[in-house]
Protein backbone atom coordinates (compact mmCIF):
# COMPACT_ATOMS: atom_id res chain seq x y z
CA UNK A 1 -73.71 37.52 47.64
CA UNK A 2 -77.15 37.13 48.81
CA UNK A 3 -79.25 35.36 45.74
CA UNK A 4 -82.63 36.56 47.14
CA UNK A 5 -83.94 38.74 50.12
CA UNK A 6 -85.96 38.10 53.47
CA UNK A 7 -89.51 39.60 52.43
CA UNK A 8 -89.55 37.35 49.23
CA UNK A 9 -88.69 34.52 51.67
CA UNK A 10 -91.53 35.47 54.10
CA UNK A 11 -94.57 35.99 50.65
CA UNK A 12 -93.83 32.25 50.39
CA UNK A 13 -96.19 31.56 53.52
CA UNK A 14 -97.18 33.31 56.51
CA UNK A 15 -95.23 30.84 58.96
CA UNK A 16 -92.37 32.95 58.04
CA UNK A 17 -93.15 36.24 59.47
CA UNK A 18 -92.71 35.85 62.73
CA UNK A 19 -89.03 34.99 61.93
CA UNK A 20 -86.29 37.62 62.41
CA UNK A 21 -84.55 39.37 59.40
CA UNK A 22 -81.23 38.37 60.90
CA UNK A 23 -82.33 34.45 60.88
CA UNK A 24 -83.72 34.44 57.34
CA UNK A 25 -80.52 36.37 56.46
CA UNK A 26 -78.92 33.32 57.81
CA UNK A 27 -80.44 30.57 55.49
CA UNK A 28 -80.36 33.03 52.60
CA UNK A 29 -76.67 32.57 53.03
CA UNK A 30 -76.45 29.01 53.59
CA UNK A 31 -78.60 28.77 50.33
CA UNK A 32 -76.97 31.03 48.02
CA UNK A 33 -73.79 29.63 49.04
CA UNK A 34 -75.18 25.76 47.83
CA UNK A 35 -76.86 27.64 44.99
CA UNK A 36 -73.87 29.09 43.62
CA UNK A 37 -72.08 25.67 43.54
CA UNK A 38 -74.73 24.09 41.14
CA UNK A 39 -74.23 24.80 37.51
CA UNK A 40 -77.45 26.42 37.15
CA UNK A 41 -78.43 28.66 34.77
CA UNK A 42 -78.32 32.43 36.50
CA UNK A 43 -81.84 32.72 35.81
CA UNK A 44 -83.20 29.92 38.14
CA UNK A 45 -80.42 31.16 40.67
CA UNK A 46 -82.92 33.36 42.53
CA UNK A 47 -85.34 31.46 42.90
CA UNK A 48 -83.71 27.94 43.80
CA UNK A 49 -81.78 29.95 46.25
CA UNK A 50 -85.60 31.33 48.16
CA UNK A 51 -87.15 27.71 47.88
CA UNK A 52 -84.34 26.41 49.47
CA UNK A 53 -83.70 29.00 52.04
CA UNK A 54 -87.59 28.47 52.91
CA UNK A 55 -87.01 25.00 53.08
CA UNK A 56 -84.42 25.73 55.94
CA UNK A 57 -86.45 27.77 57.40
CA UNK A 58 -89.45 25.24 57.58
CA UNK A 59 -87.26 23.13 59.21
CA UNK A 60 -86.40 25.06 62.00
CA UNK A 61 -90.12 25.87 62.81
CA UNK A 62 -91.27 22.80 62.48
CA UNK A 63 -92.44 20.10 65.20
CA UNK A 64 -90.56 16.99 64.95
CA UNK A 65 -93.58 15.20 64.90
CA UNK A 66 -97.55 15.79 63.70
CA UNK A 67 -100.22 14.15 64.60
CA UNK A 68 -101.87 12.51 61.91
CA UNK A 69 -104.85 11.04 63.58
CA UNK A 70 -106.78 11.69 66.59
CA UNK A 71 -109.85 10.08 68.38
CA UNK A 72 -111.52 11.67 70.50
CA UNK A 73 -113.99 8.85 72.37
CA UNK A 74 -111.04 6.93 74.67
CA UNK A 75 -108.31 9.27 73.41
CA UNK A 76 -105.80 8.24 71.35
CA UNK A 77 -103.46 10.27 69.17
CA UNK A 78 -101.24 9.21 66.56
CA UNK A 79 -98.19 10.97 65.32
CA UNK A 80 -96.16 10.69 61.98
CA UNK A 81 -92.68 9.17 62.27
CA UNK A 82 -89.98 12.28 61.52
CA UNK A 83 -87.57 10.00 60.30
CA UNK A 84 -90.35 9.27 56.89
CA UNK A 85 -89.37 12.71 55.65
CA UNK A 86 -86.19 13.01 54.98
CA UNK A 87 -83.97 15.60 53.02
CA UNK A 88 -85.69 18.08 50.84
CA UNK A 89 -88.82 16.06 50.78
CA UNK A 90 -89.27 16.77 54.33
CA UNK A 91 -91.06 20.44 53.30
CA UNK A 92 -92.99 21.33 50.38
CA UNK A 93 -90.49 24.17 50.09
CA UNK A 94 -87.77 21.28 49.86
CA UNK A 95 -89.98 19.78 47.39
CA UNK A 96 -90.13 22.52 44.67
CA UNK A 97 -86.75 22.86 45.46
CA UNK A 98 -85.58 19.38 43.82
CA UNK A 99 -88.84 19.85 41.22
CA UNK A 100 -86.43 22.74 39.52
CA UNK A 101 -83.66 20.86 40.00
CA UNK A 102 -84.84 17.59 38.45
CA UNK A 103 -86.37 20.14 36.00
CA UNK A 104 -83.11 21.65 35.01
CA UNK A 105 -81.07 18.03 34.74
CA UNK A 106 -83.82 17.14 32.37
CA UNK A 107 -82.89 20.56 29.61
CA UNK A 108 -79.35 20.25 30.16
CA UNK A 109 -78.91 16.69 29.62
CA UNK A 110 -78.02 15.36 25.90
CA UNK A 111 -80.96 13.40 24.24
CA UNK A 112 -80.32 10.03 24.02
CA UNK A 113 -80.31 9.35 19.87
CA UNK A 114 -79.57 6.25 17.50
CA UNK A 115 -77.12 7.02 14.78
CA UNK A 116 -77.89 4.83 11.82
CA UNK A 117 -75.48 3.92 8.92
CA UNK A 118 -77.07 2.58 5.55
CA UNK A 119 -73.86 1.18 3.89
């Protein structure tokens, strides 16, 4: 059961649309599948489901490294270290992701509340 679909996937940013409906199809399943093991409420579903598909998809586009700083005058170039983002925070996709998530843990879990007894 696909949670969400390709094009909804690919409105998220335009680094998606070179991507084939069959790949995206792919991480839609991979997502959906971890998705449907959470105990989130079926309206969030969708939506979990396309940030973290796009955060799959992210990742498989992406350079391992960026550069982060360049100088031109006696070249040098400087380039992030991959192994700093890790996980979900490695995309902002992954990032919203575990934003809803956090989001949700917060409404489902019980207050925390001091019972007081006047005898």
């Amino acid at each position: 059961m696909l949670l969400t679909s390709s094009e909804r996937i690919r409105m998220l940013s335009d680094e998606f649309t070179s991507i084939s409906d069959e790949r995206l199809t792919m991480y839609i399943e991979d997502a959906s599948l971890e998705v449907s093991s959470l105990s989130a409420p079926e309206i969030y579903q969708e939506r979990l489901t396309r940030y973290l598909a796009a955060h799959l998809t992210a990742l498989s586009v992406a350079k391992d490294q960026a550069v982060i700083r360049e100088k031109v005058d006696v070249i040098e170039r400087q380039y992030s270290d991959p192994s700093k983002n890790i996980g979900l925070f490695a995309t902002r996709f992954g990032q919203e992701y575990q934003r809803i998530l956090d989001e949700l843990e917060e409404q489902i879990k019980p207050k925390k509340s001091i019972n007081l007894v006047v005898l």
